[in-house]
Protein backbone atom coordinates (compact mmCIF):
# COMPACT_ATOMS: atom_id res chain seq x y z
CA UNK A 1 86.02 176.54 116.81
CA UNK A 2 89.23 176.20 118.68
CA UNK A 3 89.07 173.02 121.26
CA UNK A 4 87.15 170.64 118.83
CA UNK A 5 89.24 170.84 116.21
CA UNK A 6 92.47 169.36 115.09
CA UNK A 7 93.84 171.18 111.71
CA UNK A 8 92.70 168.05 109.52
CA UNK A 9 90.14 166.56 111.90
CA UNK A 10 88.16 166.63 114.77
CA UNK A 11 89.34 165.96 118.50
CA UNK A 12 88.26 162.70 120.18
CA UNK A 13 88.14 164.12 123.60
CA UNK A 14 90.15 165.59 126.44
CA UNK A 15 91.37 163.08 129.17
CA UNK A 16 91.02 163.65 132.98
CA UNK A 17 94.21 164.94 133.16
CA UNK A 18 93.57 167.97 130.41
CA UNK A 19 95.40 166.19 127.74
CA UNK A 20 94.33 165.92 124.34
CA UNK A 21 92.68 162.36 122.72
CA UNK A 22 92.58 161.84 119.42
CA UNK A 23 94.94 164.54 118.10
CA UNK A 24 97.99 164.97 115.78
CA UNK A 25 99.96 165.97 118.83
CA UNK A 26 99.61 161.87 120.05
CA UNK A 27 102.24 159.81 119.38
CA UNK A 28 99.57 156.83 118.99
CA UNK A 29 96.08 156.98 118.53
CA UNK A 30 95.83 160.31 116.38
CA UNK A 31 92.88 160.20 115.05
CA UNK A 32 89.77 158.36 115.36
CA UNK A 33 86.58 157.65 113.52
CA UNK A 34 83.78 158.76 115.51
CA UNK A 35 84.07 162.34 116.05
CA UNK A 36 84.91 162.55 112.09
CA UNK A 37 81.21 160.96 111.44
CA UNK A 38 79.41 162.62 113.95
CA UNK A 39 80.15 166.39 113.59
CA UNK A 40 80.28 165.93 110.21
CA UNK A 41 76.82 164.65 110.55
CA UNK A 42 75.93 167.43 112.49
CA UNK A 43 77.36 169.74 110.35
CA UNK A 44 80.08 171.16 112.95
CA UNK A 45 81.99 173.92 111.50
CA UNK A 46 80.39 173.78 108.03
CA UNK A 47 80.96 171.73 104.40
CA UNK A 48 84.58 172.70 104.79
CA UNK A 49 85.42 170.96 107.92
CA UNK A 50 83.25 168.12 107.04
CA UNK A 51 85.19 167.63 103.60
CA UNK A 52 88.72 167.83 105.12
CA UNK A 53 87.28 165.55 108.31
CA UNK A 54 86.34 162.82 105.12
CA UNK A 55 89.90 163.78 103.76
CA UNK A 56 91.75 162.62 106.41
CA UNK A 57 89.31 159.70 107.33
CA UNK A 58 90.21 158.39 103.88
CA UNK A 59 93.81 159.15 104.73
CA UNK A 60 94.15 157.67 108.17
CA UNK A 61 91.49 154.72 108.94
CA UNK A 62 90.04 153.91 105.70
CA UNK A 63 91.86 150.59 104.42
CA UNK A 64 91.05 147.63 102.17
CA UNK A 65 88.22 145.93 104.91
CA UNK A 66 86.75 149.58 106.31
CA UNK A 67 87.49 151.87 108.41
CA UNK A 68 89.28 151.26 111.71
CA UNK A 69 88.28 153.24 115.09
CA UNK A 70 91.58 154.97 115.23
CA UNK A 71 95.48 155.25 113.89
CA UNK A 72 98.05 154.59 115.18
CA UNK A 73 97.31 151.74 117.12
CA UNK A 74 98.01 151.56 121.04
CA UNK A 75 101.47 149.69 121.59
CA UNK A 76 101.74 149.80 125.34
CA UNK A 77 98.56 150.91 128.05
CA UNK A 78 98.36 153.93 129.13
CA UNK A 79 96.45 154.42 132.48
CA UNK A 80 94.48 157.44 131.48
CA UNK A 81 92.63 156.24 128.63
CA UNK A 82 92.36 152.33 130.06
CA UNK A 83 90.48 149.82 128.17
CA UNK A 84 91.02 150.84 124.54
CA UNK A 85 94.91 150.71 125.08
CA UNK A 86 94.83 146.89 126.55
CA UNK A 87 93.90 145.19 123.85
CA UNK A 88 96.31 143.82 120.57
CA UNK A 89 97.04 146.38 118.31
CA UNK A 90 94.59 145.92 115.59
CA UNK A 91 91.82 144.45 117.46
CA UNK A 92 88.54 145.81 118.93
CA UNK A 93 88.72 149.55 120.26
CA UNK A 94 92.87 149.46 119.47
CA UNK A 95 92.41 149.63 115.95
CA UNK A 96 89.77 147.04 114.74
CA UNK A 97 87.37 147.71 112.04
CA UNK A 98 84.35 148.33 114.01
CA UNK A 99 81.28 147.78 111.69
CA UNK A 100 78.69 149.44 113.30
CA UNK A 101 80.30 152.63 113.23
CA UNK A 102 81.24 152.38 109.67
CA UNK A 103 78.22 153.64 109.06
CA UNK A 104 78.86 156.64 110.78
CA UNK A 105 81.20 157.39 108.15
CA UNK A 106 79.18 156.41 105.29
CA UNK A 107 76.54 158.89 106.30
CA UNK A 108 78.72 161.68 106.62
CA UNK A 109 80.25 160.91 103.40
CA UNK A 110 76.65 161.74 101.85
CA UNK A 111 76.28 165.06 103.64
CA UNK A 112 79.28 166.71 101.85
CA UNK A 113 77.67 164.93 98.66
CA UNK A 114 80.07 161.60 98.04
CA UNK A 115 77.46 159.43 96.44
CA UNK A 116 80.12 157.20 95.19
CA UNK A 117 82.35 156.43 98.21
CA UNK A 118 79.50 155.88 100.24
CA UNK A 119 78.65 153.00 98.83
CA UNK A 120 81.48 151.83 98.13
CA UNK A 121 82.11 152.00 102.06
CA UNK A 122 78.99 150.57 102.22
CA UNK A 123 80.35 146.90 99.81
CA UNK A 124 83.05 147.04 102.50
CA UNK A 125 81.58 145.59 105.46
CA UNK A 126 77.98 143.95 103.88
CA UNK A 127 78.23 140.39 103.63
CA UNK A 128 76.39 140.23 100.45
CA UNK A 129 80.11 141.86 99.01
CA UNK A 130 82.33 139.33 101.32
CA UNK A 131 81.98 135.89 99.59
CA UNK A 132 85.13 136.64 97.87
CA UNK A 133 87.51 136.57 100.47
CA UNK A 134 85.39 134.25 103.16
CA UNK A 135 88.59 132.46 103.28
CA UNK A 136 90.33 135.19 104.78
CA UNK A 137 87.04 136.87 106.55
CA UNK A 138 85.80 133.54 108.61
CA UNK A 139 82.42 134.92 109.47
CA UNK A 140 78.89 133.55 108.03
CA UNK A 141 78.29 134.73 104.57
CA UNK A 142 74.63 136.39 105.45
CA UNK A 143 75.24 138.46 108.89
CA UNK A 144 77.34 141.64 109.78
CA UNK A 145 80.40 141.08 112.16
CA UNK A 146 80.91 143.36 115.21
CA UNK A 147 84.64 143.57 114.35
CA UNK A 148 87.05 143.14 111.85
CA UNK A 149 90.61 142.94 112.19
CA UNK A 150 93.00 145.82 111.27
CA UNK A 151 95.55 145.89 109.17
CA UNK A 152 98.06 146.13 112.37
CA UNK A 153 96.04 142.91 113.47
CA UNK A 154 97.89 139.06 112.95
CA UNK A 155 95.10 137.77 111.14
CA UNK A 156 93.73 141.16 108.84
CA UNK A 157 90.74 140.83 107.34
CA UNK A 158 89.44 138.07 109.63
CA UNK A 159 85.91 138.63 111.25
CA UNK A 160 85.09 138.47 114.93
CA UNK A 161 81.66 137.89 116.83
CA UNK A 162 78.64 137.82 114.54
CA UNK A 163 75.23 138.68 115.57
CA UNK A 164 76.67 140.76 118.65
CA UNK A 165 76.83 144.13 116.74
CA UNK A 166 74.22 146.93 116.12
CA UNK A 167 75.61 147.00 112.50
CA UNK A 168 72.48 145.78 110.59
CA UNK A 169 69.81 148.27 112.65
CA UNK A 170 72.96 151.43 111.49
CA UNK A 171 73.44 150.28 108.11
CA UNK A 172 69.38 150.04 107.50
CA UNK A 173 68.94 153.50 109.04
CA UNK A 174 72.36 155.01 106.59
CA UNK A 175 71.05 153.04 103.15
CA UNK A 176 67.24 153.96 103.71
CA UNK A 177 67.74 157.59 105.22
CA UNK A 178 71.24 158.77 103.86
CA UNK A 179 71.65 156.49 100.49
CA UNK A 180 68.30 156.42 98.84
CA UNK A 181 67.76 159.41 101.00
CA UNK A 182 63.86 158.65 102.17
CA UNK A 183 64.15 160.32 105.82
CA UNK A 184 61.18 161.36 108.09
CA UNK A 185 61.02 164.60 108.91
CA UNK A 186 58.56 166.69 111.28
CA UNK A 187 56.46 167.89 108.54
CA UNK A 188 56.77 165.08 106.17
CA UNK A 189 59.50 162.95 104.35
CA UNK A 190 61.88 164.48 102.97
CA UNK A 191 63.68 163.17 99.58
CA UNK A 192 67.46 163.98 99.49
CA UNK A 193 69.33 161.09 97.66
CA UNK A 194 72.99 160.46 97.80
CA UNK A 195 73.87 157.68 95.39
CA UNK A 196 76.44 156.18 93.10
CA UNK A 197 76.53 158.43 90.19
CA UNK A 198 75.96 155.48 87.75
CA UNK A 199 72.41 154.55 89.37
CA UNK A 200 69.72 155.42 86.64
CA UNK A 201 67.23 155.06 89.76
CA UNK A 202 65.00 153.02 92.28
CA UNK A 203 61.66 152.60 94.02
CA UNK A 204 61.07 152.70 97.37
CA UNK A 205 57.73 152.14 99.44
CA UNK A 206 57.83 153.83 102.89
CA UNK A 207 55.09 153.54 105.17
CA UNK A 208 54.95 156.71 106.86
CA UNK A 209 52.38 157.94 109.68
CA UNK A 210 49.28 155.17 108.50
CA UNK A 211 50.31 155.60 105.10
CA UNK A 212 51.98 154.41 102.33
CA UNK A 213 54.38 156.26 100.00
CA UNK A 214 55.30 154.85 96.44
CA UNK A 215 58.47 156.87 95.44
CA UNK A 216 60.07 156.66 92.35
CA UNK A 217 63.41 158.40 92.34
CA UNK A 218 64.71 159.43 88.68
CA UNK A 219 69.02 160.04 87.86
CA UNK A 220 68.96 160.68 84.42
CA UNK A 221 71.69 163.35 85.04
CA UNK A 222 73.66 160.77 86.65
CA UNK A 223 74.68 163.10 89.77
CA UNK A 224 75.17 161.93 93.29
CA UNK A 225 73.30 164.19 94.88
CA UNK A 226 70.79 167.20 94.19
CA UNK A 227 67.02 166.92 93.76
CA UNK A 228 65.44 169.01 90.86
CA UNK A 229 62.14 168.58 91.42
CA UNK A 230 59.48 166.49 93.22
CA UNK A 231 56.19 165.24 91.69
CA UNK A 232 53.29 164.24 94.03
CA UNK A 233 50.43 162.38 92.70
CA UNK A 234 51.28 164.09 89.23
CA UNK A 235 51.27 167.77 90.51
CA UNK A 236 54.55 169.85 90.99
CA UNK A 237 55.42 170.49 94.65
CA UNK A 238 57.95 173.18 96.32
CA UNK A 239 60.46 172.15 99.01
């Protein structure tokens, strides 16, 4: 893989003009979130450039509010790339925290097995883990923003825009697929947890294709990730 790829991370894109988006070769805007999640997702280049994509994630965009859509931010426009270089540094596409594609990043962070920072991604952006610093994050206490400001942003920290965001529907899809790892498949669901390595367990009821499925996942091991076996209706089962 030669034109996706970065060294530490993946590309954002080529502009119209041939030049490179998204790479360490940009004086601004180096690197940015959603190529990191998504071919990490799809498992471009393999478990090792997934692990040094979540490297430099961590490095780059993850702060103390999430992670923000790119770094460094935008400081003047530049007429090939448009709209993402007009706004504030720290704001929106220029560097906000966008929360539905945190996500993204969560789920990626359970394919190369990181149970732990997952969810700890995950307490960034819920609400139910905000209440603390509502002062600071000026959004309802019980929905997801669309944005949140970036730490190049005047006011970081501080929420923008609730209700307009596809946050809830990703995070939903991440927790119930990726987290507790219940995800429909073509021949069935398939159980592959990812989870905080202190969880001793959970239930989950899926309805699934007119019926229902009580699962009861077990962690006496205390590992993120790796199923040992699977029980149905007290019998053994393969795959």
């Amino acid at each position: 893989m030669t034109d996706g790829w970065d060294g530490e991370w993946f590309l954002r894109a080529y502009d119209a003009f041939g030049g490179k988006v998204g790479s360490c070769e940009c004086k601004e805007g180096r690197i940015f979130i959603e190529p990191q999640g998504f071919c990490t997702l799809a498992g471009v280049g393999g478990r090792e450039y997934g692990l040094k994509a979540m490297e430099s994630t961590r490095k780059h965009l993850l702060g103390e509010y999430g992670v923000e859509l790119l770094h460094p931010c935008y400081t003047k426009y530049h007429l090939e790339l448009g709209e993402i270089s007009s706004y504030p540094p720290g704001y929106k596409e220029n560097g906000g925290i966008f929360c539905h594609n945190n996500p993204w990043i969560i789920a990626a962070e359970t394919v190369v097995g990181h149970g732990d920072r997952a969810f700890k991604l995950y307490s960034k952006i819920a609400p139910a883990y905000r209440e603390e610093i509502s002062d600071k994050h000026k959004m309802e206490p019980y929905v997801y923003s669309q944005m949140i400001a970036g730490k190049d942003a005047k006011n970081f920290g501080q929420a923008k825009n609730s209700w307009l965001t596809g946050t809830a529907a990703w995070n939903f899809y991440v927790i119930s697929n990726y987290i507790l790892g219940i995800k429909p498949d073509w021949y069935g669901l398939k159980i592959d947890p990812c989870v905080p390595h202190t969880w001793d367990g959970y239930k989950v009821s899926r309805r699934f294709r007119g019926a229902i499925y009580d699962i009861t996942i077990s962690n006496p091991d205390h590992v993120c990730r790796g199923v040992k076996k699977v029980v149905v209706d007290g019998k053994e089962i393969s795959g």
